[in-house]
N, C-alpha and C. Protein backbone atom coordinates (compact mmCIF):
# COMPACT_ATOMS: atom_id res chain seq x y z
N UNK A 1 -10.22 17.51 -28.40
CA UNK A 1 -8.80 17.84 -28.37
C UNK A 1 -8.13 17.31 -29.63
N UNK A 2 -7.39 18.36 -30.15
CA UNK A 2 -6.76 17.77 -31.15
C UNK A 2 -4.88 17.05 -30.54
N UNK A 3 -4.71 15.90 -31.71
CA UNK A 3 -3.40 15.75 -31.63
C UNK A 3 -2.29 16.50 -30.73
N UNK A 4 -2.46 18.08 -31.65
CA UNK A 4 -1.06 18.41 -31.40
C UNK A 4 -1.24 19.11 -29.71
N UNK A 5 -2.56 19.09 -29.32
CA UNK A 5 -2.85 19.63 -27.89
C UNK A 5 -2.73 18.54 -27.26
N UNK A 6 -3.01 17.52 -27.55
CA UNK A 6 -2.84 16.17 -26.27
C UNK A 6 -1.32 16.24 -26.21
N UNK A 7 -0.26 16.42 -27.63
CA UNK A 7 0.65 16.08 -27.54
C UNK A 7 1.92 17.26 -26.93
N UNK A 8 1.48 18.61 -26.73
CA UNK A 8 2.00 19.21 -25.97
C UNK A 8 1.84 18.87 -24.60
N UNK A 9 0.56 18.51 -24.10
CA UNK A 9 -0.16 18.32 -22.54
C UNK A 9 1.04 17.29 -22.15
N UNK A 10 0.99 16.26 -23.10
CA UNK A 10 2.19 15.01 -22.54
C UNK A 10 3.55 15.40 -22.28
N UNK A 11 4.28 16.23 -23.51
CA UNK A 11 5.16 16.58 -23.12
C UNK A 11 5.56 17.76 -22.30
N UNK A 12 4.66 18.23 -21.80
CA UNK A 12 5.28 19.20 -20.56
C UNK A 12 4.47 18.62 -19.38
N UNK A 13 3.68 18.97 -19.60
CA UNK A 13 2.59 18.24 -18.07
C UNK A 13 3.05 17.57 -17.26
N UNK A 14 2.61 16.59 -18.58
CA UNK A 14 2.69 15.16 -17.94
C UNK A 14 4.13 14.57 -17.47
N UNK A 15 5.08 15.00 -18.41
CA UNK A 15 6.24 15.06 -17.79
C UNK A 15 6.65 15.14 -16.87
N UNK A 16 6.62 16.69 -16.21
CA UNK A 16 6.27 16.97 -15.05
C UNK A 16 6.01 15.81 -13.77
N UNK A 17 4.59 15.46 -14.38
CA UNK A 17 3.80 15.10 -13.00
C UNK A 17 4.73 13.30 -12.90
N UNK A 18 4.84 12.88 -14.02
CA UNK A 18 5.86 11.43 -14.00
C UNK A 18 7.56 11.95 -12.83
N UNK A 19 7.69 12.73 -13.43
CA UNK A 19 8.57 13.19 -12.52
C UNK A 19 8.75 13.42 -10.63
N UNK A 20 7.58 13.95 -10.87
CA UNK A 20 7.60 14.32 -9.34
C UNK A 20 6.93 13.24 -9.11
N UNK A 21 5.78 12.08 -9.39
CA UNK A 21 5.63 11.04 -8.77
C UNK A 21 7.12 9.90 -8.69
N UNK A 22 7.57 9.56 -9.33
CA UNK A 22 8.90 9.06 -9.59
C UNK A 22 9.80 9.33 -8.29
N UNK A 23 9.89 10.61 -7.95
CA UNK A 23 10.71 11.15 -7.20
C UNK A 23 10.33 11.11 -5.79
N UNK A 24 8.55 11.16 -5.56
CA UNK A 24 7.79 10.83 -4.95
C UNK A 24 8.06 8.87 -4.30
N UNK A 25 7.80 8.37 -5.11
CA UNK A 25 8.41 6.94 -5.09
C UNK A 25 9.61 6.46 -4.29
N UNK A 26 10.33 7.27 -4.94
CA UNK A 26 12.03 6.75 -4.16
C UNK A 26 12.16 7.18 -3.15
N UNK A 27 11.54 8.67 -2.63
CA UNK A 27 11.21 8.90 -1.09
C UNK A 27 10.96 8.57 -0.15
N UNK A 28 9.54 7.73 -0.69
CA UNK A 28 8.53 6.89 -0.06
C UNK A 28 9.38 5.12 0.22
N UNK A 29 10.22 5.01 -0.48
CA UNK A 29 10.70 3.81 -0.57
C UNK A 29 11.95 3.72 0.81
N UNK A 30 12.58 4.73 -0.03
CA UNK A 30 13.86 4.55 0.93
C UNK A 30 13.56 5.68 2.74
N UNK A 31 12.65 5.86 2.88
CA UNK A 31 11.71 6.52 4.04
C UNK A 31 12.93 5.88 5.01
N UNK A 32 13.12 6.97 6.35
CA UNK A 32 13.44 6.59 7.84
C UNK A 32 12.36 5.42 8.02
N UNK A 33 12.83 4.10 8.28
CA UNK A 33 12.01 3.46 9.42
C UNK A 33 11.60 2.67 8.51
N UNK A 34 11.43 2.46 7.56
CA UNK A 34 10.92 1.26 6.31
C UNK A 34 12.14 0.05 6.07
N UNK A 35 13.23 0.19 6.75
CA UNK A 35 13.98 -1.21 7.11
C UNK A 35 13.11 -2.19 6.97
N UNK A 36 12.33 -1.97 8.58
CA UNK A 36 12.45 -3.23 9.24
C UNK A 36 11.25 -3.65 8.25
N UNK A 37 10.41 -3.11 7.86
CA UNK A 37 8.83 -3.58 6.43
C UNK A 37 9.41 -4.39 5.49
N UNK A 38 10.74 -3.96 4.76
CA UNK A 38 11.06 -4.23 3.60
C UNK A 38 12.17 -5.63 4.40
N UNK A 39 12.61 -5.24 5.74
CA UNK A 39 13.20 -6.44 5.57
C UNK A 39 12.19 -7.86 5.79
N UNK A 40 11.20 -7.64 6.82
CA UNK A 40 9.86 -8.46 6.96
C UNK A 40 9.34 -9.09 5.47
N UNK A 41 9.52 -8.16 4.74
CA UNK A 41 8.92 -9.26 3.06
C UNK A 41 10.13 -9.45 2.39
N UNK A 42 11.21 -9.49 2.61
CA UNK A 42 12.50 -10.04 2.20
C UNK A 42 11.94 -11.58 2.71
N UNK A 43 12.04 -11.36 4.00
CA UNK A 43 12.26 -12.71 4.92
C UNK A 43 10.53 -13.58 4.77
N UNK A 44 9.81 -13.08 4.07
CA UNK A 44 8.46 -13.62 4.20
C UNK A 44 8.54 -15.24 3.51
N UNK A 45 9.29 -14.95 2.31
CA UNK A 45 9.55 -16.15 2.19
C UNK A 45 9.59 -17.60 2.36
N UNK A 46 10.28 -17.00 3.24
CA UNK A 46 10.91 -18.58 4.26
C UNK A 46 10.42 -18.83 5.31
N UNK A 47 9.28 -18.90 5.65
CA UNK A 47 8.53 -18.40 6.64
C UNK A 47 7.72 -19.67 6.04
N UNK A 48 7.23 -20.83 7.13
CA UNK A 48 5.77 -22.08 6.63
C UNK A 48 5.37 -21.92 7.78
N UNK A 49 4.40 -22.78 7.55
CA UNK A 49 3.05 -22.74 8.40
C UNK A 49 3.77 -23.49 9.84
N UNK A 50 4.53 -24.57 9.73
CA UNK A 50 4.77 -25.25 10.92
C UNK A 50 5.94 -24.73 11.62
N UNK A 51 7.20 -24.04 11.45
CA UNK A 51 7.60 -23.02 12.18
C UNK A 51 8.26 -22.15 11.70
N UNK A 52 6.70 -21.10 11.85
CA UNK A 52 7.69 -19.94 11.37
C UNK A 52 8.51 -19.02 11.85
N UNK A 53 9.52 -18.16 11.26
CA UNK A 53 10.52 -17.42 11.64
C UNK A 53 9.83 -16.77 12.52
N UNK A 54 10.79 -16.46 13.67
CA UNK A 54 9.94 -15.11 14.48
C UNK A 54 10.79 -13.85 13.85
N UNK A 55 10.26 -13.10 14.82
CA UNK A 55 10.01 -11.74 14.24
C UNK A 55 12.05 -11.20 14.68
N UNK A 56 12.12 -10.12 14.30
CA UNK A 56 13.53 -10.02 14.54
C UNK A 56 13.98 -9.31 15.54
N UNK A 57 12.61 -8.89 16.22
CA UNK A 57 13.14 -8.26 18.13
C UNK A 57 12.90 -9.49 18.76
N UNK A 58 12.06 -10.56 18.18
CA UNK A 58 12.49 -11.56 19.39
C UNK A 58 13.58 -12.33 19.14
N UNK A 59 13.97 -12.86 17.78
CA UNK A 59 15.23 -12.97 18.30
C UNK A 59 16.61 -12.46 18.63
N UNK A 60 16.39 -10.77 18.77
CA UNK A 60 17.39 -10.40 19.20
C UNK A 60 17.03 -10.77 21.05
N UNK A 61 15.97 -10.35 21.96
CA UNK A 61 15.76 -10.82 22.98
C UNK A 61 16.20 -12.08 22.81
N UNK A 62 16.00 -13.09 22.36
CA UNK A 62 16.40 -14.17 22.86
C UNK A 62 17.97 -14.78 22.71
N UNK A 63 18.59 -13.62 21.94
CA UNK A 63 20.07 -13.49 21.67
C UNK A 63 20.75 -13.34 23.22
N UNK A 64 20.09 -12.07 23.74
CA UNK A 64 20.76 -11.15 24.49
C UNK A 64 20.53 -11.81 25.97
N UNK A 65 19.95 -12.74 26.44
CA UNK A 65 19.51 -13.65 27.29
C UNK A 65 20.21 -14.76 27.50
């Protein structure tokens, strides 16, 4: 392959395909139902070995009790 063929392939192609993975991405990210995942490694953090956070349906059960 010469130069100026790799360098068309990049700019349309590949373009392209950066695009729709990209777009692909933010889909996948902001998804129905990926709250509660993303809030789980927010909170992973703070979380040690000797007591860790529980999970956030139990302490809503143990709210509502």
């Amino acid at each position: 392959m010469t130069y100026e063929a790799v360098r068309e392939f990049a700019g349309s192609w590949m373009l392209l395909f950066m695009f729709v993975f990209f777009c692909g991405a933010i889909l996948w990210a902001f998804r129905p139902g990926s709250s509660k995942q993303h809030r789980d490694s927010a909170n992973l953090i703070f979380r040690n070995e000797k007591a860790p956070v529980p999970d956030a349906e139990e302490s809503r059960k143990e709210t509502r009790t």
